[in-house]
PDB file of N, CA and C in Angstrom:
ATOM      1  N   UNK A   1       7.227  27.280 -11.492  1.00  0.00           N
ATOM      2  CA  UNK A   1       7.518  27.856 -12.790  1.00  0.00           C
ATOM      3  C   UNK A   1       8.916  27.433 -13.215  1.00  0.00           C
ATOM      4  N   UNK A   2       9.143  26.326 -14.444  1.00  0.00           N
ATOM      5  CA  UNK A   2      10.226  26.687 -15.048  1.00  0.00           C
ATOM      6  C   UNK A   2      10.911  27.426 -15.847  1.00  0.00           C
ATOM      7  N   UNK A   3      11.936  27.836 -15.562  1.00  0.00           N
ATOM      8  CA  UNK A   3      12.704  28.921 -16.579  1.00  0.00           C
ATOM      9  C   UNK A   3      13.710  27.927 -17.373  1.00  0.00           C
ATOM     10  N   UNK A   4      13.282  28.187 -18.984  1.00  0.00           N
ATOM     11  CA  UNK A   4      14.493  27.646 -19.333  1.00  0.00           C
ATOM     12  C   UNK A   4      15.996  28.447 -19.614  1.00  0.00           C
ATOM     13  N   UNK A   5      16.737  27.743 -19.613  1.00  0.00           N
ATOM     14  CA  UNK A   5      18.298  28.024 -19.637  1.00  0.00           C
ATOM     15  C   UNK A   5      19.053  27.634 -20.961  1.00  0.00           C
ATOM     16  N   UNK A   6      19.212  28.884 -21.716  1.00  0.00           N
ATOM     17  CA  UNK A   6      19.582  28.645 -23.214  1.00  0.00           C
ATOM     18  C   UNK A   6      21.393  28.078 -22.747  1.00  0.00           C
ATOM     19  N   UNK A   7      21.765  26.775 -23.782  1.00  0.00           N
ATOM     20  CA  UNK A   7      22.829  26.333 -23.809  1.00  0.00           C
ATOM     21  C   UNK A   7      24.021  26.961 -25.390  1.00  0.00           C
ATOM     22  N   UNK A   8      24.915  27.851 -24.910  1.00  0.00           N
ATOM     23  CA  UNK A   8      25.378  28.263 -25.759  1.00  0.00           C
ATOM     24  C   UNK A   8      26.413  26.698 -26.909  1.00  0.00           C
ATOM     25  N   UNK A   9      26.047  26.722 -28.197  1.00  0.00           N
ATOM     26  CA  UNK A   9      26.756  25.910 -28.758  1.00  0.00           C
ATOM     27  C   UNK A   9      27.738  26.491 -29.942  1.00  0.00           C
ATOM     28  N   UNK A  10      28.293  28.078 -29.321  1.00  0.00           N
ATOM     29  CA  UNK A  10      29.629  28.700 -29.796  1.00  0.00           C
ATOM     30  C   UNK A  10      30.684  27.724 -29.590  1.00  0.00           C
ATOM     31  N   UNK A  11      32.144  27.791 -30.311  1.00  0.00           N
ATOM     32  CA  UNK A  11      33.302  27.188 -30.016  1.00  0.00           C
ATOM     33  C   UNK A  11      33.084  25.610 -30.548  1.00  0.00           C
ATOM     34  N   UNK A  12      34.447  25.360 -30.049  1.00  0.00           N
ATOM     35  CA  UNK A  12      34.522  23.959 -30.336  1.00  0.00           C
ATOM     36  C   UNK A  12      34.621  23.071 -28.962  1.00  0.00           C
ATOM     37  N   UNK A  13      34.149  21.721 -29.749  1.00  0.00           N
ATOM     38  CA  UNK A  13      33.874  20.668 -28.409  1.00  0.00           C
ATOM     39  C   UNK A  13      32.624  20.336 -28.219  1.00  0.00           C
ATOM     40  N   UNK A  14      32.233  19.005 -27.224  1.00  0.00           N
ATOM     41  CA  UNK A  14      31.117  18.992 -26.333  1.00  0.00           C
ATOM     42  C   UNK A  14      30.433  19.800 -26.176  1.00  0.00           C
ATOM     43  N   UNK A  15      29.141  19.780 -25.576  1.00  0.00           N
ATOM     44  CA  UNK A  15      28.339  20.615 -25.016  1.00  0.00           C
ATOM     45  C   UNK A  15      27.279  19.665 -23.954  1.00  0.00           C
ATOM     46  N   UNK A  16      27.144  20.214 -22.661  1.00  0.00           N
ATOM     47  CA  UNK A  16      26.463  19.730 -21.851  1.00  0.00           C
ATOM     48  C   UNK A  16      24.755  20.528 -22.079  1.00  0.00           C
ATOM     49  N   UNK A  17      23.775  20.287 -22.151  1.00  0.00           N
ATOM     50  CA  UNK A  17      22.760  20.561 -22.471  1.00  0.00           C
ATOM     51  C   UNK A  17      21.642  20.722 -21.254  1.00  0.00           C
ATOM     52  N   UNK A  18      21.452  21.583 -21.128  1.00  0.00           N
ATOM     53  CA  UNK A  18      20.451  22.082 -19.830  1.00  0.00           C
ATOM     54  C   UNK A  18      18.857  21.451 -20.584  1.00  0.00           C
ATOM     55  N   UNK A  19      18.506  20.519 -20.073  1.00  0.00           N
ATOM     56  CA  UNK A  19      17.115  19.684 -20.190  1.00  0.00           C
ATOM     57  C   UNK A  19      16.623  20.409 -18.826  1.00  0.00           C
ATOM     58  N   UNK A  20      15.101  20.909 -19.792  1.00  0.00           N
ATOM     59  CA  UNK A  20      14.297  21.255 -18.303  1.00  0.00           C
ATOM     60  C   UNK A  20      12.643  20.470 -18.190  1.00  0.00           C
ATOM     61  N   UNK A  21      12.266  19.950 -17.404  1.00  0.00           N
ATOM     62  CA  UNK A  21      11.024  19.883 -17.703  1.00  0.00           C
ATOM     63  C   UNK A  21       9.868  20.422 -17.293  1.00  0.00           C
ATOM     64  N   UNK A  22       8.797  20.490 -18.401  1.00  0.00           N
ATOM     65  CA  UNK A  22       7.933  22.079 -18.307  1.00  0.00           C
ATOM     66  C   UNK A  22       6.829  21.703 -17.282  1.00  0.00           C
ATOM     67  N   UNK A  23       6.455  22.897 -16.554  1.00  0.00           N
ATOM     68  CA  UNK A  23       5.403  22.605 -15.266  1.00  0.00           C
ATOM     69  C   UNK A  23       4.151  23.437 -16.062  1.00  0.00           C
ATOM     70  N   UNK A  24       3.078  23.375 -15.286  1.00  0.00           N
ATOM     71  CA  UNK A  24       2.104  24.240 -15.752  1.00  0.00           C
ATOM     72  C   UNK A  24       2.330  25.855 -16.265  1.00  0.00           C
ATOM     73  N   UNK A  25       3.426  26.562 -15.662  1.00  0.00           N
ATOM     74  CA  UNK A  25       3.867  27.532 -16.235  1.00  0.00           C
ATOM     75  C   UNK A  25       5.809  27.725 -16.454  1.00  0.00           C
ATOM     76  N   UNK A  26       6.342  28.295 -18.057  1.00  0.00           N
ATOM     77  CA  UNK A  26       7.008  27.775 -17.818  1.00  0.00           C
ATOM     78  C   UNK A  26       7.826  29.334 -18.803  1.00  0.00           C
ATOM     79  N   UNK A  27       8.601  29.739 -18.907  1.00  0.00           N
ATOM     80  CA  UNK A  27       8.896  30.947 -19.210  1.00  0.00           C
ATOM     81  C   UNK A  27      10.681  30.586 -19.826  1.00  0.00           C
ATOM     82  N   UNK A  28      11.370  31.794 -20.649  1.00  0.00           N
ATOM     83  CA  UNK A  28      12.385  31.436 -21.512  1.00  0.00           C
ATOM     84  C   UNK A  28      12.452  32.887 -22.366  1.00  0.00           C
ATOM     85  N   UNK A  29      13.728  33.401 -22.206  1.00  0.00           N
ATOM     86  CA  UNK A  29      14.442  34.702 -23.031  1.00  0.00           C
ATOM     87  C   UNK A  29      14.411  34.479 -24.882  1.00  0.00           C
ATOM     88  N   UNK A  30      13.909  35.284 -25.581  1.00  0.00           N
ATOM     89  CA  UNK A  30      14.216  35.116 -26.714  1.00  0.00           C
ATOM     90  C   UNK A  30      15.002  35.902 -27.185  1.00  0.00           C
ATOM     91  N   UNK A  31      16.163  35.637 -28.192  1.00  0.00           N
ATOM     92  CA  UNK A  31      17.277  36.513 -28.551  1.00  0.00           C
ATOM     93  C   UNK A  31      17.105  36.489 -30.209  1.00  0.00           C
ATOM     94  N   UNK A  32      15.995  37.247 -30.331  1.00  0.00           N
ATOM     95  CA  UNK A  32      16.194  38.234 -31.780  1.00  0.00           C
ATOM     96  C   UNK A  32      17.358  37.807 -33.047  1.00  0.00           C
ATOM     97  N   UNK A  33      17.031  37.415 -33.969  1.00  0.00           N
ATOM     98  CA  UNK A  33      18.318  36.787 -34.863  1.00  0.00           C
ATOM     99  C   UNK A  33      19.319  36.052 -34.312  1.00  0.00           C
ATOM    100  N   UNK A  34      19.747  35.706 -33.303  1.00  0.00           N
ATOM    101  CA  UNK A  34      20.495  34.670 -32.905  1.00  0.00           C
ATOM    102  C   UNK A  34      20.335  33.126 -33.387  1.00  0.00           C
ATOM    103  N   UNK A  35      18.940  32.778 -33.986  1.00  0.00           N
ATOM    104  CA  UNK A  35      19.207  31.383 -34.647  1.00  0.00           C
ATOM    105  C   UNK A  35      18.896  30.678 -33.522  1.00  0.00           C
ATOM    106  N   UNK A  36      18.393  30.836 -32.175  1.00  0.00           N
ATOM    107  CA  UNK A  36      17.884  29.954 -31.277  1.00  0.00           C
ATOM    108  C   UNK A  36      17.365  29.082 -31.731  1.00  0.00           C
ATOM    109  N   UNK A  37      17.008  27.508 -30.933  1.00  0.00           N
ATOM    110  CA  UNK A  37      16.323  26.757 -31.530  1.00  0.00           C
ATOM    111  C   UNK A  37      15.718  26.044 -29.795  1.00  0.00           C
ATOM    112  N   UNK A  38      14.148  25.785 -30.474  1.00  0.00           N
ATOM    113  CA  UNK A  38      13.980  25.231 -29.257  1.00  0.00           C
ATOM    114  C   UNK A  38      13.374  23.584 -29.409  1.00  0.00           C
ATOM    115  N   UNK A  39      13.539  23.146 -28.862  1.00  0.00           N
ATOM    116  CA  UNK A  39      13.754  21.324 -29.115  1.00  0.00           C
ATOM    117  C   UNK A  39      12.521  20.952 -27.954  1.00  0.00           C
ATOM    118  N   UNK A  40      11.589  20.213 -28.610  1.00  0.00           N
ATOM    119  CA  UNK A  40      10.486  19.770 -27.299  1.00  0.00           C
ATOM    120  C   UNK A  40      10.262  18.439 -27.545  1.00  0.00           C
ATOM    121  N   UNK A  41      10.670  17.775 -26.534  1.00  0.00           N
ATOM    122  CA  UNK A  41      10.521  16.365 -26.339  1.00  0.00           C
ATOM    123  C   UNK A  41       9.526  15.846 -24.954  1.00  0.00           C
ATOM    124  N   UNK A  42       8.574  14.732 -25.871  1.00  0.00           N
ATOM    125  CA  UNK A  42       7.654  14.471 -24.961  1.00  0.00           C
ATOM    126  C   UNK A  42       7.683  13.001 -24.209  1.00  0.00           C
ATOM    127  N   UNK A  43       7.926  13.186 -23.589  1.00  0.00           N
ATOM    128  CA  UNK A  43       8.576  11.574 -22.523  1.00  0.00           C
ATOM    129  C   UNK A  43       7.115  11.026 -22.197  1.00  0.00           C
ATOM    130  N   UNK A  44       6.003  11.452 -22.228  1.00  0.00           N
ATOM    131  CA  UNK A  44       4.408  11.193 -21.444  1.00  0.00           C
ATOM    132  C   UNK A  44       4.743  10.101 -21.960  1.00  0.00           C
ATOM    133  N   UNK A  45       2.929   9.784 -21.885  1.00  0.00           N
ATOM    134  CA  UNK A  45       2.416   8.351 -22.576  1.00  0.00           C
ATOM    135  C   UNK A  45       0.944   8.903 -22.855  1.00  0.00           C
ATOM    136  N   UNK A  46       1.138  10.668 -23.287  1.00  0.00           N
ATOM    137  CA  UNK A  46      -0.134  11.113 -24.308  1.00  0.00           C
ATOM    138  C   UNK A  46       0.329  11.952 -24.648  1.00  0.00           C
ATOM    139  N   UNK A  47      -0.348  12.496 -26.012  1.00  0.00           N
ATOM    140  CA  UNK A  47       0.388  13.964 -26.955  1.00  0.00           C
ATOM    141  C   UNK A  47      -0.210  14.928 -25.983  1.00  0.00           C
ATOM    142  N   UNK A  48       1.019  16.061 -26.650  1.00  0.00           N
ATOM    143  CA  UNK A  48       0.733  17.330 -25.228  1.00  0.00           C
ATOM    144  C   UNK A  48       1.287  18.210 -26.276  1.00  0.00           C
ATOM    145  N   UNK A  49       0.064  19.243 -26.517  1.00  0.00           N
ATOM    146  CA  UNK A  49      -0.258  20.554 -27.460  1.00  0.00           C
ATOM    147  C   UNK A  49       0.155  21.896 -27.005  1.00  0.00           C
ATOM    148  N   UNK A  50       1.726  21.805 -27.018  1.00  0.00           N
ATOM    149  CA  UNK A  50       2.153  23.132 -26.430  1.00  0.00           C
ATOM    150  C   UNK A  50       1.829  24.679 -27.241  1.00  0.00           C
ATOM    151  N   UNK A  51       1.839  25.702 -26.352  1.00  0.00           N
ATOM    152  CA  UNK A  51       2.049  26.969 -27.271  1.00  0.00           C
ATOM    153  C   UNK A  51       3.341  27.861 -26.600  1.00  0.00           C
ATOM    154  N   UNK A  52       3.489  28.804 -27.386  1.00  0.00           N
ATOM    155  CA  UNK A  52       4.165  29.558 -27.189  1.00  0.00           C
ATOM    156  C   UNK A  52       3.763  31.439 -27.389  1.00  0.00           C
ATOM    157  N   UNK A  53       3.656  32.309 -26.148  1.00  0.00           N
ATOM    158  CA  UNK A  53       2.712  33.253 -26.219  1.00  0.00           C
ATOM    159  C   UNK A  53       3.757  34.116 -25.506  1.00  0.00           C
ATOM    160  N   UNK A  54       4.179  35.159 -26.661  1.00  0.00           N
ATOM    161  CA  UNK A  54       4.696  36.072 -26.359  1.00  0.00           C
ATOM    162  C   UNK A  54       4.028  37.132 -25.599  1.00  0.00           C
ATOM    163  N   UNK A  55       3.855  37.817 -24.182  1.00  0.00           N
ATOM    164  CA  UNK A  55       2.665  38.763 -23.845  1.00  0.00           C
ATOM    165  C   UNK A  55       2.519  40.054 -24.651  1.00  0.00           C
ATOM    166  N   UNK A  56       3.117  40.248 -25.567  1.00  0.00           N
ATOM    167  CA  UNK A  56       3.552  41.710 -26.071  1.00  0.00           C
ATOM    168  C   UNK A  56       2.691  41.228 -27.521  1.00  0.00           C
ATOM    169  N   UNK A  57       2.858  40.095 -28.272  1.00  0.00           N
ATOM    170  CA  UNK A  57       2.423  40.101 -29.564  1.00  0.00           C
ATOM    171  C   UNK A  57       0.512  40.122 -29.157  1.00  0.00           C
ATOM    172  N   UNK A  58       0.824  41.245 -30.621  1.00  0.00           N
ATOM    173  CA  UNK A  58      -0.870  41.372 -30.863  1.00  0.00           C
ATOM    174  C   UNK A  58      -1.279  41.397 -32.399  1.00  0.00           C
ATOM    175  N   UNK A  59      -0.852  42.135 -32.811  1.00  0.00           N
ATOM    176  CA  UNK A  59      -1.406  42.341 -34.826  1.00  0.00           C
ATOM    177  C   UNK A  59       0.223  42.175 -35.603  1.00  0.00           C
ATOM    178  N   UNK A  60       0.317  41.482 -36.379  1.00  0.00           N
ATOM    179  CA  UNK A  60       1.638  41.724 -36.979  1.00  0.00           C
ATOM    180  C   UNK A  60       1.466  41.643 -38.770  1.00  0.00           C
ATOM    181  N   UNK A  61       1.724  43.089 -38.952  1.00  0.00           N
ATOM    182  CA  UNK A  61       1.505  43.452 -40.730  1.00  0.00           C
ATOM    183  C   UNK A  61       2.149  42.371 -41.809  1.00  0.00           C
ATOM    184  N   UNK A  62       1.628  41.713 -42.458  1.00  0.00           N
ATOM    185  CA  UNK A  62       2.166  40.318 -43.519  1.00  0.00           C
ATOM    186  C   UNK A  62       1.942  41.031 -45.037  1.00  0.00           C
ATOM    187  N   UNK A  63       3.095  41.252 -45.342  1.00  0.00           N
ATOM    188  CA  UNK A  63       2.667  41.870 -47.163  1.00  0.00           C
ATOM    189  C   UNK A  63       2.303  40.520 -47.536  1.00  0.00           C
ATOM    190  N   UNK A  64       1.162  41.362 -48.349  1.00  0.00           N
ATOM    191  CA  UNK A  64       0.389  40.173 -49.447  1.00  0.00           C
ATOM    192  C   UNK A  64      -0.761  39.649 -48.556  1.00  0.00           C
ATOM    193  N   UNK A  65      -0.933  39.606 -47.312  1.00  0.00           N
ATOM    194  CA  UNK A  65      -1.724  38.829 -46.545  1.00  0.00           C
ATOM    195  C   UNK A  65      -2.581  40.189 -45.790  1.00  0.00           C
ATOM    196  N   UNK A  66      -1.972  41.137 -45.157  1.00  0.00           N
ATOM    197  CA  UNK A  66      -2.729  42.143 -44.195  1.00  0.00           C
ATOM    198  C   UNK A  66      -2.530  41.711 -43.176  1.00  0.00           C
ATOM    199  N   UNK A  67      -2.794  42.233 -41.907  1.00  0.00           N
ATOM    200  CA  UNK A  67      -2.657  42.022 -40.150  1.00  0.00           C
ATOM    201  C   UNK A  67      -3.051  40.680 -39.611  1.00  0.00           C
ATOM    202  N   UNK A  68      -2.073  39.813 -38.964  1.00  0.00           N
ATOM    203  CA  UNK A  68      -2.298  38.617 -38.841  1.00  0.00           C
ATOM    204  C   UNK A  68      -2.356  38.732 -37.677  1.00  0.00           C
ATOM    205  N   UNK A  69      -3.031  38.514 -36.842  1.00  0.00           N
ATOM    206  CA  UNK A  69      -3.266  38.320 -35.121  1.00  0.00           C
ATOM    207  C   UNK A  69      -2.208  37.310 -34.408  1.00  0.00           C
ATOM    208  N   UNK A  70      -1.728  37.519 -33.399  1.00  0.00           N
ATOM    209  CA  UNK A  70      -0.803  36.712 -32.953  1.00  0.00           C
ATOM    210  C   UNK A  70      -1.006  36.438 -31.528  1.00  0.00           C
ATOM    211  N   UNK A  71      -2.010  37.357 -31.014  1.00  0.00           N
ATOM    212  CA  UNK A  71      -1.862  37.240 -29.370  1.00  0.00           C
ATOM    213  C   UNK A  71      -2.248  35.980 -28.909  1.00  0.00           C
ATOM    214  N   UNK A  72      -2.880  35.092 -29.318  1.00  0.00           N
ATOM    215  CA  UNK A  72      -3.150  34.132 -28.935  1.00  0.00           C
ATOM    216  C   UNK A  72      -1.899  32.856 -28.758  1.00  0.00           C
ATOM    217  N   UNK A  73      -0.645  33.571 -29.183  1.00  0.00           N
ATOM    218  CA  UNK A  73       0.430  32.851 -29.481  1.00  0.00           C
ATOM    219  C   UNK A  73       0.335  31.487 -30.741  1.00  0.00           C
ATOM    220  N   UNK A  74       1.708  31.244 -30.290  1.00  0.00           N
ATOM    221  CA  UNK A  74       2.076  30.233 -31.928  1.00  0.00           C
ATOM    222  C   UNK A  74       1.777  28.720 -31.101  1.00  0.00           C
ATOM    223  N   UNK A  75       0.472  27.943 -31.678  1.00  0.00           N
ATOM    224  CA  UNK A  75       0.674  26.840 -31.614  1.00  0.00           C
ATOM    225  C   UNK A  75       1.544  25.750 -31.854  1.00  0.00           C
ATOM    226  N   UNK A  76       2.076  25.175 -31.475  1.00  0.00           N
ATOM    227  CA  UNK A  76       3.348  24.046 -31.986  1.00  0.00           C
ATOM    228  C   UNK A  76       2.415  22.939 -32.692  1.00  0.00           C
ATOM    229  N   UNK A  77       1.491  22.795 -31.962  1.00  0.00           N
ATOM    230  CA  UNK A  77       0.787  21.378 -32.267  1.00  0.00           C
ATOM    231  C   UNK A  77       1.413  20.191 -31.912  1.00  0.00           C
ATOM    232  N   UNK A  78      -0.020  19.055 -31.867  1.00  0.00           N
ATOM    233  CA  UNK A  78       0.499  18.213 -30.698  1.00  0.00           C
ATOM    234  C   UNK A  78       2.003  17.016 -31.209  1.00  0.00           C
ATOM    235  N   UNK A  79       1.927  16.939 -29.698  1.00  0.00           N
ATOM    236  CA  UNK A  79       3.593  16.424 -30.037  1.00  0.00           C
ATOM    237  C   UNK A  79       2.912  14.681 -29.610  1.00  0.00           C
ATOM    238  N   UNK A  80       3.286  13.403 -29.873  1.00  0.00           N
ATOM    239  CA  UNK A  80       2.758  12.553 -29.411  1.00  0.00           C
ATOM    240  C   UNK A  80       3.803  12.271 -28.770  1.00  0.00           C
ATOM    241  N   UNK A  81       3.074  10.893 -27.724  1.00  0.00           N
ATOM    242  CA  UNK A  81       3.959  10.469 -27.189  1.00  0.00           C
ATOM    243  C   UNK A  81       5.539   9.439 -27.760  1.00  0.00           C
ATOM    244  N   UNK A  82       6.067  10.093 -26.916  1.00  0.00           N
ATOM    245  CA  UNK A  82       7.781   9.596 -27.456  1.00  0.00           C
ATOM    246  C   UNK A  82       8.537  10.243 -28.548  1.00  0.00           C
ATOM    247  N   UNK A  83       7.845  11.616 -28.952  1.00  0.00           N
ATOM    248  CA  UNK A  83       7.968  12.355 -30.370  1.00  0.00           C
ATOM    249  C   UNK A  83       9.054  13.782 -29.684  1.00  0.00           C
ATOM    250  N   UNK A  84       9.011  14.576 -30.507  1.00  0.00           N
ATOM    251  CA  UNK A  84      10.198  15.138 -30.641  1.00  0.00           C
ATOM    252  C   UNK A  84      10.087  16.417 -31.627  1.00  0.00           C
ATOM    253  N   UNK A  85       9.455  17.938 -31.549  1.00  0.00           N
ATOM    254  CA  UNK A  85       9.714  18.908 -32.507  1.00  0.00           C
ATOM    255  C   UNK A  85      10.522  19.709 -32.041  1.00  0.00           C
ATOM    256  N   UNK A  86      11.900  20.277 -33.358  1.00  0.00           N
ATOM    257  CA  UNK A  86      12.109  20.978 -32.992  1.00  0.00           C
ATOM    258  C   UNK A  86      11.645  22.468 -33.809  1.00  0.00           C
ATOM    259  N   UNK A  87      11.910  23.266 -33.475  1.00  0.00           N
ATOM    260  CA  UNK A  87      11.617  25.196 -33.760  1.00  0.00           C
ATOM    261  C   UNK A  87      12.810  26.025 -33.503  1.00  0.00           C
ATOM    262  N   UNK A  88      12.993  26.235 -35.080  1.00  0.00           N
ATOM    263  CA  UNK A  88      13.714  27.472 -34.990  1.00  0.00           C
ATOM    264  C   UNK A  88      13.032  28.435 -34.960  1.00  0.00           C
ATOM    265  N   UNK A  89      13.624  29.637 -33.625  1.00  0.00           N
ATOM    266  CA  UNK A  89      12.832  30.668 -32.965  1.00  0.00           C
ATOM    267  C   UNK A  89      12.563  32.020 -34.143  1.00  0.00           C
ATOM    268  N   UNK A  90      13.655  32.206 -34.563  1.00  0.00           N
ATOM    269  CA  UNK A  90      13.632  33.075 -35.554  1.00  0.00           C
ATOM    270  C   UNK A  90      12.261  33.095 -36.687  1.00  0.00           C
ATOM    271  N   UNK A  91      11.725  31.870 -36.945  1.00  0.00           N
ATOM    272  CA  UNK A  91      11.051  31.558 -38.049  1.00  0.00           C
ATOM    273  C   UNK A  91       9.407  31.731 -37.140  1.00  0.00           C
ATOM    274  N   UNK A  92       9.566  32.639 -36.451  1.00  0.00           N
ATOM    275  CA  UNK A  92       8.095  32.590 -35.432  1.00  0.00           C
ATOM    276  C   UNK A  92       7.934  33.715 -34.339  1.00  0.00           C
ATOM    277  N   UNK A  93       9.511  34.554 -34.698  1.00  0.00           N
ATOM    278  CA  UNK A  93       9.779  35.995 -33.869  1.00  0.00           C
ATOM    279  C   UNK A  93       8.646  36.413 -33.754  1.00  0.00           C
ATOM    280  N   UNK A  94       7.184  36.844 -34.666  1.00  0.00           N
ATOM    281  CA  UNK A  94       6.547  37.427 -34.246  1.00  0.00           C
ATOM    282  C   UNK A  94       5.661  37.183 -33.055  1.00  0.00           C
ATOM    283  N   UNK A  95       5.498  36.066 -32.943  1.00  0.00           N
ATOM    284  CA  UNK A  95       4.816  35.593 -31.476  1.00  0.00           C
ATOM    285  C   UNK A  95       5.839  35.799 -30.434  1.00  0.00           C
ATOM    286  N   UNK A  96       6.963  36.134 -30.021  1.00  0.00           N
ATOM    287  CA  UNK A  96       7.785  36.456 -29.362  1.00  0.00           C
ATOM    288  C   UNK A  96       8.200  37.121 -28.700  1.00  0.00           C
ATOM    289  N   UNK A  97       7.282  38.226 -28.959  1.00  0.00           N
ATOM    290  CA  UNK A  97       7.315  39.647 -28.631  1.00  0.00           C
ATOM    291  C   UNK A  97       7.007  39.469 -26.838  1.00  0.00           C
ATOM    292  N   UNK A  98       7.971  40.323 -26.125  1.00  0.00           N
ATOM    293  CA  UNK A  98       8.221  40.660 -24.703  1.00  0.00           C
ATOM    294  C   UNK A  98       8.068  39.192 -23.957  1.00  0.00           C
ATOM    295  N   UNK A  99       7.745  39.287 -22.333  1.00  0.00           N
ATOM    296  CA  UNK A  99       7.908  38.149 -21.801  1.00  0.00           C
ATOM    297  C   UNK A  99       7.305  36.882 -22.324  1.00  0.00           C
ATOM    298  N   UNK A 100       7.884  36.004 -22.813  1.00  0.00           N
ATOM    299  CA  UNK A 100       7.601  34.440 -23.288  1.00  0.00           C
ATOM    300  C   UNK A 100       7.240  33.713 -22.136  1.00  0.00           C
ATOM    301  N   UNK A 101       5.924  32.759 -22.416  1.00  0.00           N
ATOM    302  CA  UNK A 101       5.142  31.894 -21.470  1.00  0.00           C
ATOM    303  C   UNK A 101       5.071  30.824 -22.612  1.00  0.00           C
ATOM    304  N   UNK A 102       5.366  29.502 -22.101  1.00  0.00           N
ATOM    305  CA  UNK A 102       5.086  28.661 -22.694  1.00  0.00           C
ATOM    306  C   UNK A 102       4.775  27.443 -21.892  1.00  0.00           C
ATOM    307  N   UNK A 103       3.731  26.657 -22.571  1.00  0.00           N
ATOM    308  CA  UNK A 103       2.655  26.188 -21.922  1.00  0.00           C
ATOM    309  C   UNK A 103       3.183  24.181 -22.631  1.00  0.00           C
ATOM    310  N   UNK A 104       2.898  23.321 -21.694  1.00  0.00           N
ATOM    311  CA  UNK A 104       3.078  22.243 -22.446  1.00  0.00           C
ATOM    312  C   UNK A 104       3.873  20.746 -21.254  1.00  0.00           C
ATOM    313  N   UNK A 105       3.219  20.763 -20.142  1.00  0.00           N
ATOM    314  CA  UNK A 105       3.337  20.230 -18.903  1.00  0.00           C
ATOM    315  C   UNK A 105       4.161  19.215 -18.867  1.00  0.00           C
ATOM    316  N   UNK A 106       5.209  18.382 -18.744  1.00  0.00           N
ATOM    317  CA  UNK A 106       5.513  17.309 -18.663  1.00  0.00           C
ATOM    318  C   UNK A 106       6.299  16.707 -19.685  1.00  0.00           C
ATOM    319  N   UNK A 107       6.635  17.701 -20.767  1.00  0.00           N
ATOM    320  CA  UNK A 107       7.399  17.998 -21.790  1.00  0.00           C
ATOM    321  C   UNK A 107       8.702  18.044 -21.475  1.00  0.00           C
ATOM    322  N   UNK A 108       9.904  17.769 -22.250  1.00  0.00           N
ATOM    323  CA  UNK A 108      11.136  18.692 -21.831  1.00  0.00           C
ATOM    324  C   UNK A 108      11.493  19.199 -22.964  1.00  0.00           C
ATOM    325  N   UNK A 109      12.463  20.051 -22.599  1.00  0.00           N
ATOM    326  CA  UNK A 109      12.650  21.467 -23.207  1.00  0.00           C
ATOM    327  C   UNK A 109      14.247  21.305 -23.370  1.00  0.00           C
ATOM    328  N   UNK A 110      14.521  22.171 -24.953  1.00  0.00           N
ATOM    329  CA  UNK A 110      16.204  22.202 -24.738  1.00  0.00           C
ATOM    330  C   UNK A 110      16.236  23.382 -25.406  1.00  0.00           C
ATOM    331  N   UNK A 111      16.688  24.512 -24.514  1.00  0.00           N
ATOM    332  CA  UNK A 111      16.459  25.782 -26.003  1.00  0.00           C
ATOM    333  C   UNK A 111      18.032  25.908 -26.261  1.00  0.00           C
ATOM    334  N   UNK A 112      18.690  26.079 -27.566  1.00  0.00           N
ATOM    335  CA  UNK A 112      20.121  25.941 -27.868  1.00  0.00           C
ATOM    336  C   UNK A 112      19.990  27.245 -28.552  1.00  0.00           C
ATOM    337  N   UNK A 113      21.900  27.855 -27.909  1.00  0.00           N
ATOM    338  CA  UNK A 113      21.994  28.951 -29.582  1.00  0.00           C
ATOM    339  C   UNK A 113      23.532  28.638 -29.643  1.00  0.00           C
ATOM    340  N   UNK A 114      22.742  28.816 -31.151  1.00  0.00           N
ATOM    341  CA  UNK A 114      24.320  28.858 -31.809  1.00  0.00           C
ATOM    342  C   UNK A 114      25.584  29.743 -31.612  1.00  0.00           C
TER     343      UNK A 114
END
């Protein structure tokens, strides 16, 4: 299991960047309005369709829309090979909810906060 390791990019200067790469199970803290961002880069030589599945999200109320289901977590969609998405966390909090599992093998990972 990898855990990723958020790299603070407060202050001034450099920053050394904790690259992790993701195993079959792979887990990571989310910090609520902080502006996290998580960066997924795919080194393979095939696209790899990560998700991200908060265990806690289940129904989340959308004015104008009604109860949108979330447990199944937030698809990223596929990343191809040599490609590169990033996600700001904030813009997807609701899948986020309690321990984070994220799925996406052979990937690497950079989660940054500002």
């Amino acid at each position: 299991m990898a855990t990723l390791a958020a790299t603070s990019l407060a202050g001034p200067g450099q920053r050394s960047a904790a690259e992790t790469t993701l195993t079959a199970s792979n887990s990571f803290t989310y910090l609520p309005g902080a502006g996290q961002i998580l960066v997924l880069r795919n080194p393979t030589g095939a696209a790899v369709s990560p998700v991200l599945d908060g265990a806690d999200g289940t129904v989340v109320p959308v004015p104008g829309i009604g109860n949108v289901d979330v447990s199944a977590g937030y698809a990223v969609g596929a990343i191809p090979a040599g490609g590169v998405k990033v996600i700001p966390l904030d813009t997807i909090s609701a899948y986020l909810q309690g321990a984070i599992g994220l799925t996406g093998a052979g990937l690497v990972a950079l989660l940054l906060t500002p």
